[in-house]
C-alpha atoms as a PDB file:
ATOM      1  CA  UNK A   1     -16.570  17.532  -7.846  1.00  0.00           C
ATOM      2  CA  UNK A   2     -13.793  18.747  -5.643  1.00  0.00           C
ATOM      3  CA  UNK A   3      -9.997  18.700  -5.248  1.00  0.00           C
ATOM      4  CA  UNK A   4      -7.427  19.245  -2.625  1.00  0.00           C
ATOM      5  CA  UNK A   5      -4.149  21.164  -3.372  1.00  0.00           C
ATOM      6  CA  UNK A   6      -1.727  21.099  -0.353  1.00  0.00           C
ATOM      7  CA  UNK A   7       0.692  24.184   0.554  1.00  0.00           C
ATOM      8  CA  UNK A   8       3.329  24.932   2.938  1.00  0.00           C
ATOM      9  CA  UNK A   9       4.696  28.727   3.231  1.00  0.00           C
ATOM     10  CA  UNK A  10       4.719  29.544   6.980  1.00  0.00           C
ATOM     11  CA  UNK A  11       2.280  29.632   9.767  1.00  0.00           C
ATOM     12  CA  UNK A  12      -0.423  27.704   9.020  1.00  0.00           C
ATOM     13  CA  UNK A  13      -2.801  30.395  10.481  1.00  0.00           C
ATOM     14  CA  UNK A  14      -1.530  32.188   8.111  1.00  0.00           C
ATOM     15  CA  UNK A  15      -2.660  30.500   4.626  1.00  0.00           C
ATOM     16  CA  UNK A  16      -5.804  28.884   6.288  1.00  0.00           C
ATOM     17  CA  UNK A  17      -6.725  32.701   6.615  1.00  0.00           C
ATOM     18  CA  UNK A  18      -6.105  33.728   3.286  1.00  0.00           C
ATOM     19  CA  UNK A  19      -7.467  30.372   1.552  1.00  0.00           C
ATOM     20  CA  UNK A  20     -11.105  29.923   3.343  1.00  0.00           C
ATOM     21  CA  UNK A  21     -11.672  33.636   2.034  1.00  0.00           C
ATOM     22  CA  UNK A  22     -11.728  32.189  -1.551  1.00  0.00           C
ATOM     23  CA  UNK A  23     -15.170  31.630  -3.474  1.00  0.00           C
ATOM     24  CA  UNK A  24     -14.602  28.416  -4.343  1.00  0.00           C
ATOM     25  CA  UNK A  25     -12.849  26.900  -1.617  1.00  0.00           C
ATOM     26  CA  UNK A  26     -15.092  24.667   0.942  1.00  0.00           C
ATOM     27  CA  UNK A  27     -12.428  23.723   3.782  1.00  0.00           C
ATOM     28  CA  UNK A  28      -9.389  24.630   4.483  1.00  0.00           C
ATOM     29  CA  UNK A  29      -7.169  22.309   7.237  1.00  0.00           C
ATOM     30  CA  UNK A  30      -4.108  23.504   9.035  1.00  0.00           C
ATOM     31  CA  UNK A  31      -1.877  19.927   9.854  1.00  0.00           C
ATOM     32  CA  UNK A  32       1.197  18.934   9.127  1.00  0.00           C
ATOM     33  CA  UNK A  33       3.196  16.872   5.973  1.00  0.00           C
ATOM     34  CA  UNK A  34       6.483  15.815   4.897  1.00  0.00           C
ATOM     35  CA  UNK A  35       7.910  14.680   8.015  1.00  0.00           C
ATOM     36  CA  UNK A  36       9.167  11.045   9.359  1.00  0.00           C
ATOM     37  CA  UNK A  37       6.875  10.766  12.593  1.00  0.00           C
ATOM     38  CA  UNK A  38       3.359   9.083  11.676  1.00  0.00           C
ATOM     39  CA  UNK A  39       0.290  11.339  13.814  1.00  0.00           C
ATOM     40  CA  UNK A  40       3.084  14.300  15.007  1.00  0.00           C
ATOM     41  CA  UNK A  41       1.827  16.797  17.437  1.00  0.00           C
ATOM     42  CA  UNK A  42       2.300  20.740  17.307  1.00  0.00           C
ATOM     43  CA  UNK A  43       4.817  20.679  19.523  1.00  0.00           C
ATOM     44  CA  UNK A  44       6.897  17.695  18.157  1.00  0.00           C
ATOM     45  CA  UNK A  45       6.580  19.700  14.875  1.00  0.00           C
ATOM     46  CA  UNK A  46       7.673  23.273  16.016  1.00  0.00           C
ATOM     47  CA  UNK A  47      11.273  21.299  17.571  1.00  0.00           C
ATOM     48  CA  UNK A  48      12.050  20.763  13.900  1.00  0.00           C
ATOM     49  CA  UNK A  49      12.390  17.493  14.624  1.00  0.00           C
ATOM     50  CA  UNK A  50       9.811  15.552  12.913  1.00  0.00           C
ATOM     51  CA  UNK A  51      10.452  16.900   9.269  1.00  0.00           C
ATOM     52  CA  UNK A  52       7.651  17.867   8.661  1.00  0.00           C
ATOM     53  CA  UNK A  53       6.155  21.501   7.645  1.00  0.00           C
ATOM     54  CA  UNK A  54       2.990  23.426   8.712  1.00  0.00           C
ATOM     55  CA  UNK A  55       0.467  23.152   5.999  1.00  0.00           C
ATOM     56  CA  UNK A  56      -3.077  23.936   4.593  1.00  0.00           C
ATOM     57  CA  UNK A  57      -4.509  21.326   2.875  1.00  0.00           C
ATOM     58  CA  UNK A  58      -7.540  23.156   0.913  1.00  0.00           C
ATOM     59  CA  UNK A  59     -11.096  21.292  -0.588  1.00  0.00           C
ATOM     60  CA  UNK A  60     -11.582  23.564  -3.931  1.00  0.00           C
ATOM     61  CA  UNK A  61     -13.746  23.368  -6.800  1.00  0.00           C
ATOM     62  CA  UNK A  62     -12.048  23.867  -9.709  1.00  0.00           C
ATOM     63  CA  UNK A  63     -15.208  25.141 -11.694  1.00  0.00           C
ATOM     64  CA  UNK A  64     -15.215  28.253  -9.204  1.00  0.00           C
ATOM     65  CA  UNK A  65     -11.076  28.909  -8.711  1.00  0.00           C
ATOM     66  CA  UNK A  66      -8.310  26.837 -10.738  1.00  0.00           C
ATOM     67  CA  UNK A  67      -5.554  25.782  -9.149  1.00  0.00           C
ATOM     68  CA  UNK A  68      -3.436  27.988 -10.855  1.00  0.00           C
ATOM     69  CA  UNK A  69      -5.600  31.082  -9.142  1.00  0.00           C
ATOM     70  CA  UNK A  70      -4.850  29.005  -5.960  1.00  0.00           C
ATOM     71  CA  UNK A  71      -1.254  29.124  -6.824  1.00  0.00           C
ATOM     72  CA  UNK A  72      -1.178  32.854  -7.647  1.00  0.00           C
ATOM     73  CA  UNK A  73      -2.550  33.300  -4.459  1.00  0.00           C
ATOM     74  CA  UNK A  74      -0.232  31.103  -2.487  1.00  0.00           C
ATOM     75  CA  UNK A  75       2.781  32.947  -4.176  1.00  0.00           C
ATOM     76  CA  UNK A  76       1.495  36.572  -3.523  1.00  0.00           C
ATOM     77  CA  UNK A  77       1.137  35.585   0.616  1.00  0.00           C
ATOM     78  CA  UNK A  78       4.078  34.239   1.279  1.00  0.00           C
ATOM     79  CA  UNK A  79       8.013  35.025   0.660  1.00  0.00           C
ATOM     80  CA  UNK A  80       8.965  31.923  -1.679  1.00  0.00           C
ATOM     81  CA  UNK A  81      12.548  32.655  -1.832  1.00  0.00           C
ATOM     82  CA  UNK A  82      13.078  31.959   1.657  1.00  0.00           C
ATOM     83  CA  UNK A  83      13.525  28.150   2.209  1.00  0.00           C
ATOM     84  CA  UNK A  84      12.750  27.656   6.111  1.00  0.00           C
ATOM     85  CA  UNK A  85      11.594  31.071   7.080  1.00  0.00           C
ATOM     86  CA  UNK A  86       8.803  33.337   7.167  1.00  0.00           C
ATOM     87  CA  UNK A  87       9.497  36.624   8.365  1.00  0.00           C
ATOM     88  CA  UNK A  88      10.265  35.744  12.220  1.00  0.00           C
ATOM     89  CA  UNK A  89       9.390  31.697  11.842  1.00  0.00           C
ATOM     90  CA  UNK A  90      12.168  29.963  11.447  1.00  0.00           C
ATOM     91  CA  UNK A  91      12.717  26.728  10.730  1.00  0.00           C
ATOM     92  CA  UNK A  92      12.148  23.826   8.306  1.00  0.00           C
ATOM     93  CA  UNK A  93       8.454  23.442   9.700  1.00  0.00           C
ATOM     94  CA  UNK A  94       8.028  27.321   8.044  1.00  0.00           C
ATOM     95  CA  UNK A  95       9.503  26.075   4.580  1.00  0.00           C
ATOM     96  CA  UNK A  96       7.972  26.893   1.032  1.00  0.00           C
ATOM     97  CA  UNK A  97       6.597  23.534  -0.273  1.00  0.00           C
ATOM     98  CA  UNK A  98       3.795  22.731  -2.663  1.00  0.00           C
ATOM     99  CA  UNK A  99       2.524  19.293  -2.107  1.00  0.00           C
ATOM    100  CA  UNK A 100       0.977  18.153  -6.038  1.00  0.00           C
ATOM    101  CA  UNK A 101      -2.084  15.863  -6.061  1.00  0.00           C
ATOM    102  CA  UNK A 102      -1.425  14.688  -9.699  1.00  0.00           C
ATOM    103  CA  UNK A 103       0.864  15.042 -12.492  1.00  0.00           C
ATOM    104  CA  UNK A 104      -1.304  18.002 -13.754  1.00  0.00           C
ATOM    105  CA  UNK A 105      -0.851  20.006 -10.286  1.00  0.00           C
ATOM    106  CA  UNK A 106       2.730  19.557 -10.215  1.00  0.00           C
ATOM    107  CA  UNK A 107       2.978  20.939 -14.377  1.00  0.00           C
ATOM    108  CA  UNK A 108       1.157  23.876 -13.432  1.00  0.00           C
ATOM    109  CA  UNK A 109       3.104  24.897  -9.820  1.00  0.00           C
ATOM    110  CA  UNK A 110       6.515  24.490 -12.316  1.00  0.00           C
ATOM    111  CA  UNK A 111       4.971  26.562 -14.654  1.00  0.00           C
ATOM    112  CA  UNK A 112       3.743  29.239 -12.287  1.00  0.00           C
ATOM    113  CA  UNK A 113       7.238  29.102 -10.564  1.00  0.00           C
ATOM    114  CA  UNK A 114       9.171  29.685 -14.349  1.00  0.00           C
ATOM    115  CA  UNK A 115       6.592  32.492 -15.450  1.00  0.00           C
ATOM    116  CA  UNK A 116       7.441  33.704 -11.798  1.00  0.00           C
ATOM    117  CA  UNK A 117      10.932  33.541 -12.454  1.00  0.00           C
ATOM    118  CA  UNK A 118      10.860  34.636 -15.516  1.00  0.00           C
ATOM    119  CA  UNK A 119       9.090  38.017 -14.873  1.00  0.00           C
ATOM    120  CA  UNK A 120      11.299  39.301 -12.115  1.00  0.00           C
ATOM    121  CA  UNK A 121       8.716  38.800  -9.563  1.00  0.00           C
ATOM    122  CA  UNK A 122      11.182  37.986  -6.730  1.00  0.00           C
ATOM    123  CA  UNK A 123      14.489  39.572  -6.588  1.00  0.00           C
ATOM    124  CA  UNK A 124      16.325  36.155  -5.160  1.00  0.00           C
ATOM    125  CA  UNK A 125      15.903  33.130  -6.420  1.00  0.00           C
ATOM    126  CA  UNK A 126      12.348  30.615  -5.688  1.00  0.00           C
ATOM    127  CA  UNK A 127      13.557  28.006  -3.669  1.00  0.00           C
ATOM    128  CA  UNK A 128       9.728  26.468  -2.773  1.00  0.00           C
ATOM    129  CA  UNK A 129       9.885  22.640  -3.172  1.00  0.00           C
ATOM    130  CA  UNK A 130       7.395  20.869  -5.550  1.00  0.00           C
ATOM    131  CA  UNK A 131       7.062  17.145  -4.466  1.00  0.00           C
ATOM    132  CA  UNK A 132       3.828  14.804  -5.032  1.00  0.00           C
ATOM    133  CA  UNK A 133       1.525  15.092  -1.550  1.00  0.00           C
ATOM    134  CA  UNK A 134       2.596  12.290   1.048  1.00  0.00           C
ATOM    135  CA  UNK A 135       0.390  12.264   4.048  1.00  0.00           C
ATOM    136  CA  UNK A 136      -1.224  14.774   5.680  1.00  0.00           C
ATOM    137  CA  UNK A 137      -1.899  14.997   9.258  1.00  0.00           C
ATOM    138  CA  UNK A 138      -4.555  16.809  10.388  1.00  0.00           C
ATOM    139  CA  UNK A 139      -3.244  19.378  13.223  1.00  0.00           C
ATOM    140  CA  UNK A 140      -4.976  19.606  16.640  1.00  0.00           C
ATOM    141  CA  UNK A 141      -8.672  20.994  16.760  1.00  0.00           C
ATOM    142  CA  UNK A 142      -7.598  24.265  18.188  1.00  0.00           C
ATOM    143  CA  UNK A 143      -5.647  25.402  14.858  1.00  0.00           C
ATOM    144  CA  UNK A 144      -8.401  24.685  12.885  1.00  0.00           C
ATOM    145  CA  UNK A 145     -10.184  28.176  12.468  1.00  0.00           C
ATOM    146  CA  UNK A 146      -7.695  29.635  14.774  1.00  0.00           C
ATOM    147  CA  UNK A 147      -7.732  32.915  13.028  1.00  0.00           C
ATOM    148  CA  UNK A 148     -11.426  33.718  13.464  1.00  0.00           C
ATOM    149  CA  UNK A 149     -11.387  32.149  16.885  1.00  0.00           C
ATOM    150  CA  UNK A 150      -8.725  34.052  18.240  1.00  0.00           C
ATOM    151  CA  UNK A 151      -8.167  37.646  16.019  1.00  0.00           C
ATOM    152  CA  UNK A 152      -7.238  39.671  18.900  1.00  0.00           C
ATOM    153  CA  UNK A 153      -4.394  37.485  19.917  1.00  0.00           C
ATOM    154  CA  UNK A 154      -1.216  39.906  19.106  1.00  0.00           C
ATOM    155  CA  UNK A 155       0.194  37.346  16.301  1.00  0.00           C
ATOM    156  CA  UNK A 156      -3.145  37.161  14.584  1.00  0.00           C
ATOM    157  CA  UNK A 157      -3.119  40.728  14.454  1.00  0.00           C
ATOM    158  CA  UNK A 158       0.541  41.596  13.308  1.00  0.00           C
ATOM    159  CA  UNK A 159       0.580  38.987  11.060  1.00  0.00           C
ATOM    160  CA  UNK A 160      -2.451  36.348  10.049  1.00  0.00           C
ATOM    161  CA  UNK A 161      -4.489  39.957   9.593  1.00  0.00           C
ATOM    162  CA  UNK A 162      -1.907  41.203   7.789  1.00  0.00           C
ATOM    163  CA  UNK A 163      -1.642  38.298   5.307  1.00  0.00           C
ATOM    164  CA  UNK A 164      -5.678  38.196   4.403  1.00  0.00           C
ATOM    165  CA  UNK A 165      -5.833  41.748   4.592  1.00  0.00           C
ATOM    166  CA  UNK A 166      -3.148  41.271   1.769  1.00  0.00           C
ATOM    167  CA  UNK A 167      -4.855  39.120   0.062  1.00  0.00           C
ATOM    168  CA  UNK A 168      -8.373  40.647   0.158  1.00  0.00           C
ATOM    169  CA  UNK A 169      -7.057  43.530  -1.445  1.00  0.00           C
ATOM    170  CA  UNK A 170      -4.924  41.780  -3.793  1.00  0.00           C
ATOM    171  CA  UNK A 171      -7.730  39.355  -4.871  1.00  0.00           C
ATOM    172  CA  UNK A 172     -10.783  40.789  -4.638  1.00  0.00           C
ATOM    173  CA  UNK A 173     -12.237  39.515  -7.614  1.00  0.00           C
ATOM    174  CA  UNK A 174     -12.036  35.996  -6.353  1.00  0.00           C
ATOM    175  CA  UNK A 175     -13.486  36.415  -2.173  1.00  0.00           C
ATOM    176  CA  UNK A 176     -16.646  34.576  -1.213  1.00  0.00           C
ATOM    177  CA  UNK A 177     -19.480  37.107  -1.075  1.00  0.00           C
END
């Protein structure tokens, strides 16, 4: 049996890098949630004026990684003190936002945010949202995969590389073989 867990912290490049490294994860979508337009394009999305944010929505197995290992992960890639930006992204399209799928989801992201908080881990304060998934909008066929499609592109190597290079080395124990 599989779930979905939803996150928002930047590019969507980005996380769908870092996530479809995971044992335990069998897709990861870039696309788009928490807007007002119904079926927004890319470029309706990146002039901030849909509402929405660039997400990954990711297909797990929770008998391989929990969603709190999905959570450290998503915490440990991105800057969640930083509301609407991510490094040079700006905008509310770049925000920090978990989307929960279920009371249980949304317990553990508060309690992973608190333990967070708790230990220091940030110097500023956590400002990533935690609201129950609405929907999610697949994004156009040429994100999907677009960091193994396109890794010499200069973005994918200043930045998507850096990220799952990040996370490879951070997380070794849980990459696919």
């Amino acid at each position: 049996m599989t779930a979905a867990a939803t996150f928002g912290g930047g590019c969507f490049w980005c996380l769908e890098a870092v996530f479809e490294q995971l044992k335990g994860v069998e897709k990861v979508e870039s696309g788009y949630a928490g807007g007002r337009v119904e079926n927004p394009t890319y470029k309706a999305v990146c002039g901030g004026g849909t509402g929405h944010a660039e997400v990954v929505r990711v297909t797990f197995d929770p008998a391989v990684i929990s969603y709190r290992e999905l959570l450290g992960v998503f915490f440990a890639v991105h800057d969640p003190t930083t509301l609407s930006r991510q490094g040079n992204d700006v905008g509310t399209q770049y925000r920090s936002v978990i989307y929960t799928h279920g009371p249980d989801q949304e317990e553990a992201a508060r309690a992973v945010i608190r333990e967070l908080t708790e230990r220091g881990e940030w110097p500023n304060p956590i400002v990533t949202e935690v609201v129950p998934a609405p929907t999610f909008y697949k994004a156009e066929d040429y994100h999907q995969g677009y960091y193994r499609a396109n890794p010499d592109q200069p973005y994918c190597q200043l930045v998507v590389g850096a990220k799952a290079a990040k996370a490879r080395k951070a997380f070794a124990r849980l990459l696919k073989a």
